[in-house]
N, C-alpha and C. Protein backbone atom coordinates (compact mmCIF):
# COMPACT_ATOMS: atom_id res chain seq x y z
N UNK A 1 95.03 79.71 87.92
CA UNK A 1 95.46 80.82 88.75
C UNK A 1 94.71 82.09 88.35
N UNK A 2 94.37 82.53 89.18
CA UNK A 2 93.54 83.95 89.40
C UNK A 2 94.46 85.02 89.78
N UNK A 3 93.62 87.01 89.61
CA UNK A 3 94.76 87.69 90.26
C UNK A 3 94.85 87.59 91.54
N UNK A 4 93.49 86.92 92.11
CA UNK A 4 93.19 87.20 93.09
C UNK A 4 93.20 85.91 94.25
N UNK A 5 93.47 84.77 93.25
CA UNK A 5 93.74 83.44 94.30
C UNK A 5 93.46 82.70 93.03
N UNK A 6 93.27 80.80 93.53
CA UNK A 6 93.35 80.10 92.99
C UNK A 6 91.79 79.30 92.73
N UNK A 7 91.79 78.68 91.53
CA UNK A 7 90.35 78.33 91.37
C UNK A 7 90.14 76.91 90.83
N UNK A 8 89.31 75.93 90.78
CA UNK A 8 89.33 74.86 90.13
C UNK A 8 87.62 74.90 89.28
N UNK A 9 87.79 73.78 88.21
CA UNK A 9 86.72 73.44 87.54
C UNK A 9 87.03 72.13 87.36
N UNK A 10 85.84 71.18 87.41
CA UNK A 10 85.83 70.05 87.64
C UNK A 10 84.73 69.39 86.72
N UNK A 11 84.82 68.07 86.39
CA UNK A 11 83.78 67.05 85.79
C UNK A 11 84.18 65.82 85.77
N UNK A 12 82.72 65.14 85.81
CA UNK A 12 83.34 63.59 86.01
C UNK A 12 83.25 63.05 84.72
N UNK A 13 84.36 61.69 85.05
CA UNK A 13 85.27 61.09 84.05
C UNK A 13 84.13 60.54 82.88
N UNK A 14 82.84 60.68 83.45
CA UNK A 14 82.01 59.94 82.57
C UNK A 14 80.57 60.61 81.72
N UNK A 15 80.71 62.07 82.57
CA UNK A 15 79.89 63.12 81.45
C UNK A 15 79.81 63.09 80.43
N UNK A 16 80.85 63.13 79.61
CA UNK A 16 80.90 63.62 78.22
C UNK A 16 81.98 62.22 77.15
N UNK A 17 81.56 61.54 76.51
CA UNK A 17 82.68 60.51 75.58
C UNK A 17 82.44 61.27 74.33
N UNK A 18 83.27 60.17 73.83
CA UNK A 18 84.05 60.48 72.23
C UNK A 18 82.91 60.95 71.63
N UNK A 19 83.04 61.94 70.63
CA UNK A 19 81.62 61.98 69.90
C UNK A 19 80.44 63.26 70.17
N UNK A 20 80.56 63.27 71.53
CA UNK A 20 79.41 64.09 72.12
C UNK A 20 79.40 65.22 71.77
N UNK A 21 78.32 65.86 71.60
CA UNK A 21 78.17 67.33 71.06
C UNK A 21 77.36 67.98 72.65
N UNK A 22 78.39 68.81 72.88
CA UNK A 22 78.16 69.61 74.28
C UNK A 22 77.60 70.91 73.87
N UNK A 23 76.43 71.37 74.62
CA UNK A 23 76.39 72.98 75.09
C UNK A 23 76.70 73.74 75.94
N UNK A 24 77.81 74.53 75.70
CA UNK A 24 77.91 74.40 77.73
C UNK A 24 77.29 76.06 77.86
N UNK A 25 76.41 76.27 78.50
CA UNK A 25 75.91 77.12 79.46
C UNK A 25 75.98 78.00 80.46
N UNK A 26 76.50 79.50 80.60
CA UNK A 26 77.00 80.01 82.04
C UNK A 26 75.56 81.08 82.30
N UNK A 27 76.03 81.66 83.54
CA UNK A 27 75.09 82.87 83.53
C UNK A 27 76.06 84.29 82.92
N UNK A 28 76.87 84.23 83.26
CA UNK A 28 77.94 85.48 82.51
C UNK A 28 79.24 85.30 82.09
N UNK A 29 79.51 86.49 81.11
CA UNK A 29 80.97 85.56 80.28
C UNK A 29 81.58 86.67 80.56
N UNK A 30 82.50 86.99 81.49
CA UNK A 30 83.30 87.89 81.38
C UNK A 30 84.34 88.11 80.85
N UNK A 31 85.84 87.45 81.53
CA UNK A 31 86.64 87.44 80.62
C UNK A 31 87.10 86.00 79.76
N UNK A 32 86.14 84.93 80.21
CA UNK A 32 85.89 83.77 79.05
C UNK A 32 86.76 83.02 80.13
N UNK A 33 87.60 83.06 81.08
CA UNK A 33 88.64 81.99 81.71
C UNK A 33 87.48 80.30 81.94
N UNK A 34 86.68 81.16 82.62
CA UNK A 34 85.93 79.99 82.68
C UNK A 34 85.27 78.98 81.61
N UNK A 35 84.55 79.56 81.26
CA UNK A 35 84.26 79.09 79.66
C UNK A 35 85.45 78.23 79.08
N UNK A 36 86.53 79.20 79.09
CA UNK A 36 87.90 78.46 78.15
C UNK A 36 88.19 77.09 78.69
N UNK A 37 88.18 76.91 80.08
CA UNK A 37 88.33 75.68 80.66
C UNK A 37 87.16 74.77 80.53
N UNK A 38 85.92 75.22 80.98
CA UNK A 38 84.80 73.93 80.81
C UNK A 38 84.87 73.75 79.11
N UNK A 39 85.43 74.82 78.21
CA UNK A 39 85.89 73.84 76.93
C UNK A 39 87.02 72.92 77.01
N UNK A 40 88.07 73.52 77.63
CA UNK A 40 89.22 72.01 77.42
C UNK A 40 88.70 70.55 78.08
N UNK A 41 87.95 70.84 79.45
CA UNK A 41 87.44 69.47 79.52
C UNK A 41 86.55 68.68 78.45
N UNK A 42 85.54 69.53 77.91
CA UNK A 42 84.76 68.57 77.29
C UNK A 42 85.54 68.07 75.94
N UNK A 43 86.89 68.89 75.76
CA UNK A 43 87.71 68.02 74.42
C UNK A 43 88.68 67.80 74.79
N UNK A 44 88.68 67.42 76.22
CA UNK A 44 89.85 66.27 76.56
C UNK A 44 89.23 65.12 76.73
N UNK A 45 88.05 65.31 77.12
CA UNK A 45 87.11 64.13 77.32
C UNK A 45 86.67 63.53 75.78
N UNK A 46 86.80 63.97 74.78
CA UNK A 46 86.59 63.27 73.66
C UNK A 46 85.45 64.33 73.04
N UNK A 47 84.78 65.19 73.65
CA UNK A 47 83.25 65.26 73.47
C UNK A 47 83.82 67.27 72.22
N UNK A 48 83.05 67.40 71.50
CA UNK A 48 82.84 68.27 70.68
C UNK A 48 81.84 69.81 71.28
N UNK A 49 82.27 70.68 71.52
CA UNK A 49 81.40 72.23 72.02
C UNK A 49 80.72 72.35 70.82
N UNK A 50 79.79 72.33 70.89
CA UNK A 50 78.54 72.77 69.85
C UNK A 50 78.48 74.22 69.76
N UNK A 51 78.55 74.94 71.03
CA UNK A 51 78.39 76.39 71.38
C UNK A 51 78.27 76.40 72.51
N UNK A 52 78.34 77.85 73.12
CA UNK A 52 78.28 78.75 74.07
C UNK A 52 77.19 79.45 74.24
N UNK A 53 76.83 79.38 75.52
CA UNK A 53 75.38 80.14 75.21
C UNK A 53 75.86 81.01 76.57
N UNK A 54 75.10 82.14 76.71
CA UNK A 54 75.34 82.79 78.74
C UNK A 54 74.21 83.73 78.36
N UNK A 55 73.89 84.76 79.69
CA UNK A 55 72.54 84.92 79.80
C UNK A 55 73.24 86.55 79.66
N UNK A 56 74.12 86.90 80.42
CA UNK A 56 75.05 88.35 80.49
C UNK A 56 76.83 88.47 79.75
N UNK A 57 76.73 88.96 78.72
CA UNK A 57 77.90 88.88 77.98
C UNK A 57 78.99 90.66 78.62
N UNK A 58 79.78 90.84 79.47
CA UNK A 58 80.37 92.02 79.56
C UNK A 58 81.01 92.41 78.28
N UNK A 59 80.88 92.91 77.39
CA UNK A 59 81.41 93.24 76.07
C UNK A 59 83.23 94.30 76.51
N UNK A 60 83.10 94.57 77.28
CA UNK A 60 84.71 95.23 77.47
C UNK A 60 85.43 94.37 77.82
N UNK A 61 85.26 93.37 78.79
CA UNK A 61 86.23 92.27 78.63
C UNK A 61 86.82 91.54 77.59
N UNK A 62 86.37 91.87 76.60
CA UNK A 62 86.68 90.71 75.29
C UNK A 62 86.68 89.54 75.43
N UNK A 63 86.31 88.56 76.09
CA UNK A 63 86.16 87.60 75.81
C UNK A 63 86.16 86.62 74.82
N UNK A 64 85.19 87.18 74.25
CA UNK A 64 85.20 86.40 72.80
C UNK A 64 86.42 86.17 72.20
N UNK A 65 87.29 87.04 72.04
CA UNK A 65 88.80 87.19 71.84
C UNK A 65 89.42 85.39 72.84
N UNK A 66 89.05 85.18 73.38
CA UNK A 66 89.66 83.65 74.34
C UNK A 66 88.79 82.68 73.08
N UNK A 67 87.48 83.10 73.17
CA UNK A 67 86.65 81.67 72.12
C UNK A 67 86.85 81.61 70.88
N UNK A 68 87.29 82.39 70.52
CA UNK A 68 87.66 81.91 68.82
C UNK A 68 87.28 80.74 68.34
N UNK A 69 86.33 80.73 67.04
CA UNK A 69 86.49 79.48 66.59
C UNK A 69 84.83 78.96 67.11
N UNK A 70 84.60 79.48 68.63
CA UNK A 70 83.01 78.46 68.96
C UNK A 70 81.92 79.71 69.07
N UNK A 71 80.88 79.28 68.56
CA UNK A 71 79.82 79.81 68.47
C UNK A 71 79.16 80.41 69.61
N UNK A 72 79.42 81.62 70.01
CA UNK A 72 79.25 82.11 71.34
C UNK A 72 77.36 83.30 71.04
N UNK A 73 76.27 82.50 71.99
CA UNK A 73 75.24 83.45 72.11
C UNK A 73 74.52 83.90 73.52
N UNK A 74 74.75 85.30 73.40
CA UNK A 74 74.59 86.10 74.39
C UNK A 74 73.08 86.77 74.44
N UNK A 75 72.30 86.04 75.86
CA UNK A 75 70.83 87.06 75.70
C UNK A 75 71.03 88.49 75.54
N UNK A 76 72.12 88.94 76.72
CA UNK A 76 71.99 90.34 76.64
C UNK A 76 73.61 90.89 76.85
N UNK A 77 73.28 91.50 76.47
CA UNK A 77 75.28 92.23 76.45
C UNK A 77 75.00 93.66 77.27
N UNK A 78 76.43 93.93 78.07
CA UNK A 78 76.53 95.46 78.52
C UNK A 78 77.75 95.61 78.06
């Protein structure tokens, strides 16, 4: 749930197994919702976040504050 409506994130059942070391990749991390979820899939799916990488980090959102714990790298921050 959004403020603004409703949203889904999705992957198939066979991306990621036990074991796997994931990178997952965005173009911007704002307030991390997204991020936070393409992490619960890949460790419901069995598979391990290696890190976070995104290309635009908004630094007033805090975000990072949601990732705790995973290795988050940002090309460029505002």
């Amino acid at each position: 749930s959004l403020e603004y409506g409703e949203s889904s994130l999705e992957m198939h059942t066979d991306a990621v197994a036990a074991g796997h070391r994931v990178l997952l990749v965005d173009d911007l991390l704002a307030t991390g919702g997204t991020m936070a979820a393409a992490i619960r899939l890949v460790e419901q799916a069995g598979g391990e976040v290696a890190g976070v990488a995104v290309v635009v980090e908004l630094l007033d959102l805090d975000a990072r504050s949601r990732l705790r714990g995973y290795d988050v790298f940002s090309l460029v921050t505002y």
